[in-house]
C-alpha atoms as a PDB file:
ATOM      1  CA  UNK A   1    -107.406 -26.697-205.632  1.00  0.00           C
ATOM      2  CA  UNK A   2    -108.271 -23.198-206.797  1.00  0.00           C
ATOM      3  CA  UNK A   3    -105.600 -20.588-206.024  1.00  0.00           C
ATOM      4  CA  UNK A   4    -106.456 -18.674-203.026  1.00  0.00           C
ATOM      5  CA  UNK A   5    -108.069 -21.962-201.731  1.00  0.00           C
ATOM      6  CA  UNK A   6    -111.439 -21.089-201.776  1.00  0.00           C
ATOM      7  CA  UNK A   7    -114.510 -20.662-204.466  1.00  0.00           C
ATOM      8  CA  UNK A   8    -117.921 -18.771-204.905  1.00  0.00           C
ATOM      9  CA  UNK A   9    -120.087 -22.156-204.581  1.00  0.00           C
ATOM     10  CA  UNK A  10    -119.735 -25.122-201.929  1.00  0.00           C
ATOM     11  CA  UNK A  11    -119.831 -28.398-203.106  1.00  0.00           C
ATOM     12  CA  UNK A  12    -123.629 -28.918-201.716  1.00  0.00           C
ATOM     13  CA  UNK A  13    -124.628 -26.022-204.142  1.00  0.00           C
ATOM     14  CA  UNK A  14    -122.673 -27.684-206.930  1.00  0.00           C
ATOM     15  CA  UNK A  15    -123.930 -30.762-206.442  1.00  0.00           C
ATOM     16  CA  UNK A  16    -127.594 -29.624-205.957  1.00  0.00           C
ATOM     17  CA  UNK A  17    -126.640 -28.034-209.316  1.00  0.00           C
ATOM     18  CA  UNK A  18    -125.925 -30.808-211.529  1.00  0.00           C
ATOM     19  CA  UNK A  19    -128.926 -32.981-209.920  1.00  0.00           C
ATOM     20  CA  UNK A  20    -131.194 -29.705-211.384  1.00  0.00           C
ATOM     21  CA  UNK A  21    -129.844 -30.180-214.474  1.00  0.00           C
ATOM     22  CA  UNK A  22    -129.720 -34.131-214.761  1.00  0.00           C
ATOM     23  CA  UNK A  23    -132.134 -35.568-212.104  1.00  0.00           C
ATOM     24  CA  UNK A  24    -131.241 -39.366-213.490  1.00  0.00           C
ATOM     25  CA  UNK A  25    -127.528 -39.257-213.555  1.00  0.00           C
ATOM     26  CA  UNK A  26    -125.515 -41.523-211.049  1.00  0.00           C
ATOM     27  CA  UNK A  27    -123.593 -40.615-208.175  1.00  0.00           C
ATOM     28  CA  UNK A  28    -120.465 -41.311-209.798  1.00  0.00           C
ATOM     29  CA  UNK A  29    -121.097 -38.853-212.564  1.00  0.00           C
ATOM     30  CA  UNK A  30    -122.057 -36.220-210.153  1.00  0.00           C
ATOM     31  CA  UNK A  31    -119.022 -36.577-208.510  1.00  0.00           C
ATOM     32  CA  UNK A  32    -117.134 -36.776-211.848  1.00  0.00           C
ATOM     33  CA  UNK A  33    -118.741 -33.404-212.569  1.00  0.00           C
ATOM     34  CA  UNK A  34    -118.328 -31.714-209.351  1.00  0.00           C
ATOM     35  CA  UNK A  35    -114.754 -33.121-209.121  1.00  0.00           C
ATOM     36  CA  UNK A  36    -115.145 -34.377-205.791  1.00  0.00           C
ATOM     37  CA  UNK A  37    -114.899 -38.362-204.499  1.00  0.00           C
ATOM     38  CA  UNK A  38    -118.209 -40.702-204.921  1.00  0.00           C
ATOM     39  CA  UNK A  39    -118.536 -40.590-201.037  1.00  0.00           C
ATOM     40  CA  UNK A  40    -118.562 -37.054-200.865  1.00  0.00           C
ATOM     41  CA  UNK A  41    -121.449 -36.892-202.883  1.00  0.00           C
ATOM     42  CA  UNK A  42    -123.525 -39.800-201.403  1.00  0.00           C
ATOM     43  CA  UNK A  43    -123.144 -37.291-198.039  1.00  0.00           C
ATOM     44  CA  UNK A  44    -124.079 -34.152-199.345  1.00  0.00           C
ATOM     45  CA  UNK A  45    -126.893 -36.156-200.966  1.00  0.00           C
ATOM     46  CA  UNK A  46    -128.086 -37.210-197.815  1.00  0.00           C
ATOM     47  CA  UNK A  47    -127.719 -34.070-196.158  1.00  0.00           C
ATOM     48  CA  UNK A  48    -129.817 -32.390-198.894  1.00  0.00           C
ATOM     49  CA  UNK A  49    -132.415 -34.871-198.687  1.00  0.00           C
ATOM     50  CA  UNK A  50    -132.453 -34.347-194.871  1.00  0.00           C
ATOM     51  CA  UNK A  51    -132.820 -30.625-195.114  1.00  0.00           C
ATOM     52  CA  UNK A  52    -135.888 -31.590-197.957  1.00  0.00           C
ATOM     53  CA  UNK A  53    -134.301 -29.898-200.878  1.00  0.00           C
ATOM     54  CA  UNK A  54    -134.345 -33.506-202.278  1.00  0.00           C
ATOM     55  CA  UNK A  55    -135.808 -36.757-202.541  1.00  0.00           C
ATOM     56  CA  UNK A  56    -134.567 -39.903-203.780  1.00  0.00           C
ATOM     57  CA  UNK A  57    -136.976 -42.543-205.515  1.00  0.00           C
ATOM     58  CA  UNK A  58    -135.402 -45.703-206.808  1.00  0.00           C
ATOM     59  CA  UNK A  59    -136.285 -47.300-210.488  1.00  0.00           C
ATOM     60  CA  UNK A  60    -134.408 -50.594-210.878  1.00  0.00           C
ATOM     61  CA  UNK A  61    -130.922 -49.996-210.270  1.00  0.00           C
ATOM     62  CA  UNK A  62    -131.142 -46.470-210.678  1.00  0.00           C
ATOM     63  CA  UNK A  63    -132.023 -43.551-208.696  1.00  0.00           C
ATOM     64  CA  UNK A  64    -133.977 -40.634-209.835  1.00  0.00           C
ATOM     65  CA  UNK A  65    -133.697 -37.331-207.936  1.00  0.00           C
ATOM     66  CA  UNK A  66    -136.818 -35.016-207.074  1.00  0.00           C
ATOM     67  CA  UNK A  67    -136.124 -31.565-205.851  1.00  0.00           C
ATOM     68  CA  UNK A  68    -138.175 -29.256-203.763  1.00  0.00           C
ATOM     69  CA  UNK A  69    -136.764 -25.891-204.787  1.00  0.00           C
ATOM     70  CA  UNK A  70    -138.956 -23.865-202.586  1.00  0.00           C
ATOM     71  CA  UNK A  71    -137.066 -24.438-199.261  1.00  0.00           C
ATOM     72  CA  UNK A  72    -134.565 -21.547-198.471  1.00  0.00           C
ATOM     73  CA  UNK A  73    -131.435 -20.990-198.897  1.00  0.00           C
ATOM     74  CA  UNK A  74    -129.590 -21.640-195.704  1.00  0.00           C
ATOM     75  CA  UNK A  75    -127.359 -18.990-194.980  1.00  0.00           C
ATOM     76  CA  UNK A  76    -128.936 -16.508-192.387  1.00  0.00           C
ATOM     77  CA  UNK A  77    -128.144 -13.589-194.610  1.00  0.00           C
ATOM     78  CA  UNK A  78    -130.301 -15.163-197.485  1.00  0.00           C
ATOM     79  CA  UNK A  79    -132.526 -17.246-195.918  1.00  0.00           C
ATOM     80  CA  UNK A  80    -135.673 -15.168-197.235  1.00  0.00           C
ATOM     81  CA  UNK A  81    -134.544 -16.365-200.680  1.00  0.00           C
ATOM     82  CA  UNK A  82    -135.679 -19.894-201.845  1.00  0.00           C
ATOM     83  CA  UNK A  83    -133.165 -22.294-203.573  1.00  0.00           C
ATOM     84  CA  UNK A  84    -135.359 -21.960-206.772  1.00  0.00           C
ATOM     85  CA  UNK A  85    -133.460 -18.316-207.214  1.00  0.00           C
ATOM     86  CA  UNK A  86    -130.047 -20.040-207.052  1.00  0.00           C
ATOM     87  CA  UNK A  87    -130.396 -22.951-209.507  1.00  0.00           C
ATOM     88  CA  UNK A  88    -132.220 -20.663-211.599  1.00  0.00           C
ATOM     89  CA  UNK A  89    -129.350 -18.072-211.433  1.00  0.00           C
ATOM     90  CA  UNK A  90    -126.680 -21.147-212.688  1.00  0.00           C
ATOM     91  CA  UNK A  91    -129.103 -23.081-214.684  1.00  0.00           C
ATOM     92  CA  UNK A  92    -130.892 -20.108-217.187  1.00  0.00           C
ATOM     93  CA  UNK A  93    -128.028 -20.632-219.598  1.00  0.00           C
ATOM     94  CA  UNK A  94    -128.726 -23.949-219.462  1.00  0.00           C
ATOM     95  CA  UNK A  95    -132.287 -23.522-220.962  1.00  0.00           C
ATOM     96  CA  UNK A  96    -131.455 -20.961-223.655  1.00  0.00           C
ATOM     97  CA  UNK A  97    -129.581 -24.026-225.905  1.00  0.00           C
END
């Protein structure tokens, strides 16, 4: 746990986070990444795909992940802002390597 107890990101944003940047990776490795348990995942998972920021589509024994970033982010305060402007915040680095 992070001194102070709390951080900048919930674990629904991190894990929405690492599905943006690896759409095919498995639920264990997301949880690897986000340093939280397999089940906590598989729930935030379905709670994103309930809210439709996702959408699961199976291929064999794996599952791929779809997102709709265009839904809003769900806080009240910045609920005019889509999710787009989040990942997008956390993921530019990603695309400058």
């Amino acid at each position: 746990m992070v001194a102070g107890g709390w951080t900048f990101l919930t674990n629904h944003a991190r894990v929405l986070l690492v599905i943006a940047r690896d759409p095919d990776l498995r639920l264990r490795d997301i949880a690897a990444v986000c340093a939280i348990t397999e089940r906590t995942v598989q729930s935030i998972v379905t709670d994103l795909e309930r809210a439709g920021y996702l959408s699961r589509e199976r291929d064999g024994r794996r599952t791929r992940y779809t997102l709709d970033l265009d839904g809003p982010v769900r806080h009240p305060a910045e609920a005019h802002l889509p999710v787009r402007g989040l990942l997008e915040l956390f993921t530019q680095h990603d695309s400058e390597h």
